[in-house]
Every structure is written in C-alpha cells, then in structure tokens.
C-alpha atoms as a PDB file:
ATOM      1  CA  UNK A   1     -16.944  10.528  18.541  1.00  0.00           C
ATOM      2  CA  UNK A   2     -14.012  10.254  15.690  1.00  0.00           C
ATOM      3  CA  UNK A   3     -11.412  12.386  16.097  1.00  0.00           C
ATOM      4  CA  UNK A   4     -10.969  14.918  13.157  1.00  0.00           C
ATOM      5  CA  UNK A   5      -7.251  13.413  12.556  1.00  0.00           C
ATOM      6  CA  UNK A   6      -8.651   9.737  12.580  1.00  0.00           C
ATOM      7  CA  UNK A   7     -11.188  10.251  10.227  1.00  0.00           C
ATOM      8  CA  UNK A   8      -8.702  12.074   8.287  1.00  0.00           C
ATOM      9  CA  UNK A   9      -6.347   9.530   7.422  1.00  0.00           C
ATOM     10  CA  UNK A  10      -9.213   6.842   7.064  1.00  0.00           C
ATOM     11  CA  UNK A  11     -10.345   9.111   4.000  1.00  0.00           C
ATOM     12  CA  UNK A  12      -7.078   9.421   2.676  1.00  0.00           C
ATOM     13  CA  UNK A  13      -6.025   7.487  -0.048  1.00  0.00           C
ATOM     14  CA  UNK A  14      -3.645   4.618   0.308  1.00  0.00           C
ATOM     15  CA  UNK A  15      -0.265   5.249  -1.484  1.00  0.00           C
ATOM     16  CA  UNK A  16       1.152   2.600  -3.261  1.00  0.00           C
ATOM     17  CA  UNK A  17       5.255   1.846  -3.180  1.00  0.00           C
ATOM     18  CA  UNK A  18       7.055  -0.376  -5.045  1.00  0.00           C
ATOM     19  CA  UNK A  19       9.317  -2.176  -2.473  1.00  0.00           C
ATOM     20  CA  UNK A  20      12.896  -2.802  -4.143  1.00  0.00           C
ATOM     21  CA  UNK A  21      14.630  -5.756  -4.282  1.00  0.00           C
ATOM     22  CA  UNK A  22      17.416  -4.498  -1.711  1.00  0.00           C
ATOM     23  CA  UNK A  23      14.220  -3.218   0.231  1.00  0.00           C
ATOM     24  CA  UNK A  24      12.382  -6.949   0.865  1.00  0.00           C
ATOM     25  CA  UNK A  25      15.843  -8.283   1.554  1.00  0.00           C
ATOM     26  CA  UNK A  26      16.320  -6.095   4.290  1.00  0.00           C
ATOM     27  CA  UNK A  27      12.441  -6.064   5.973  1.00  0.00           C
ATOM     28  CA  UNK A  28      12.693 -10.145   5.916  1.00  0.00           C
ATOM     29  CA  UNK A  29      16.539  -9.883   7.264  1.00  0.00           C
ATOM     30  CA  UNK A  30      14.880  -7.876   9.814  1.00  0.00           C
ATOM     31  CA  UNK A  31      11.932 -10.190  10.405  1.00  0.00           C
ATOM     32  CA  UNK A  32      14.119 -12.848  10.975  1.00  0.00           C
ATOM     33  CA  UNK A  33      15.908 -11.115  13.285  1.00  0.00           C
ATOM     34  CA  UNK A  34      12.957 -10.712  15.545  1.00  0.00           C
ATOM     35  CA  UNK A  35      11.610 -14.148  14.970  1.00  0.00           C
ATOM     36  CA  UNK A  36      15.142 -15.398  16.468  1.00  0.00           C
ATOM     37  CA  UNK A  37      14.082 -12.487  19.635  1.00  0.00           C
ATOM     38  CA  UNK A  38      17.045 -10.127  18.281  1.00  0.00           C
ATOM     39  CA  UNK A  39      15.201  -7.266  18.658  1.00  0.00           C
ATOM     40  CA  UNK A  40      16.417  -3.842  19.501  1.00  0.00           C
ATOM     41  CA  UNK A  41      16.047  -2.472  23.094  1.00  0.00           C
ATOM     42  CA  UNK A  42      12.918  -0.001  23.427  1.00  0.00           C
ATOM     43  CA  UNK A  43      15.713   1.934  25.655  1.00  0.00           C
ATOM     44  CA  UNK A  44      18.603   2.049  22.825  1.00  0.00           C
ATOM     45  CA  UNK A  45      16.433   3.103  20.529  1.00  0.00           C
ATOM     46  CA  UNK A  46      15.334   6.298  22.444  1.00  0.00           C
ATOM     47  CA  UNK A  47      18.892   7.055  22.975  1.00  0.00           C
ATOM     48  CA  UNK A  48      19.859   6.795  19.317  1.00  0.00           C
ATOM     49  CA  UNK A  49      16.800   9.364  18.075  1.00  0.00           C
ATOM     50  CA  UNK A  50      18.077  11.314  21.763  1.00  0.00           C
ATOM     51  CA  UNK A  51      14.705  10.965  23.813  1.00  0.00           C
ATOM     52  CA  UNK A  52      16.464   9.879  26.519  1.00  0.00           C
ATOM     53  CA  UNK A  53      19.835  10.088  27.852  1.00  0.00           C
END
C-alpha cells in the first residue's frame, strides 16, 4: 500500500531552480570536501541544529 504522503509528493510537480554561480561553487567546494573524506560528524551536526547535547 502507498502511503498518502508518498504518493503525494510523487504527484507533485518538480520545481525548477536556477542554481547561482556562487551556489555551484559552493555544492562542488562541498563535494570535494567529501570526496577528500572531510565530512562533517553525524554527532556535530545534531549539536549545531540542538538534537543532542
């Protein structure tokens, strides 16, 4: 059975950005950064939006 909320969204239409300059730069700075395993801890990053203490 689909949930209501999944069939939902798959109905919805796709919305359609256009991705800035200063936008790309940062999403393939960021890529990189993971490619070179700089990631961010899963740990730090529920501290910073306070899920955990």
């Amino acid at each position: 059975m689909v949930e209501p909320l999944a069939r939902s969204l798959a109905a919805s239409p796709v919305e359609e950005q256009d991705i800035t300059p200063e936008t790309a730069a940062a999403l393939d700075s960021a890529q990189a950064s993971l490619a070179r395993g700089e990631g961010v801890p899963h740990e730090k990053i529920r501290r910073e939006i306070a899920l955990s203490q």
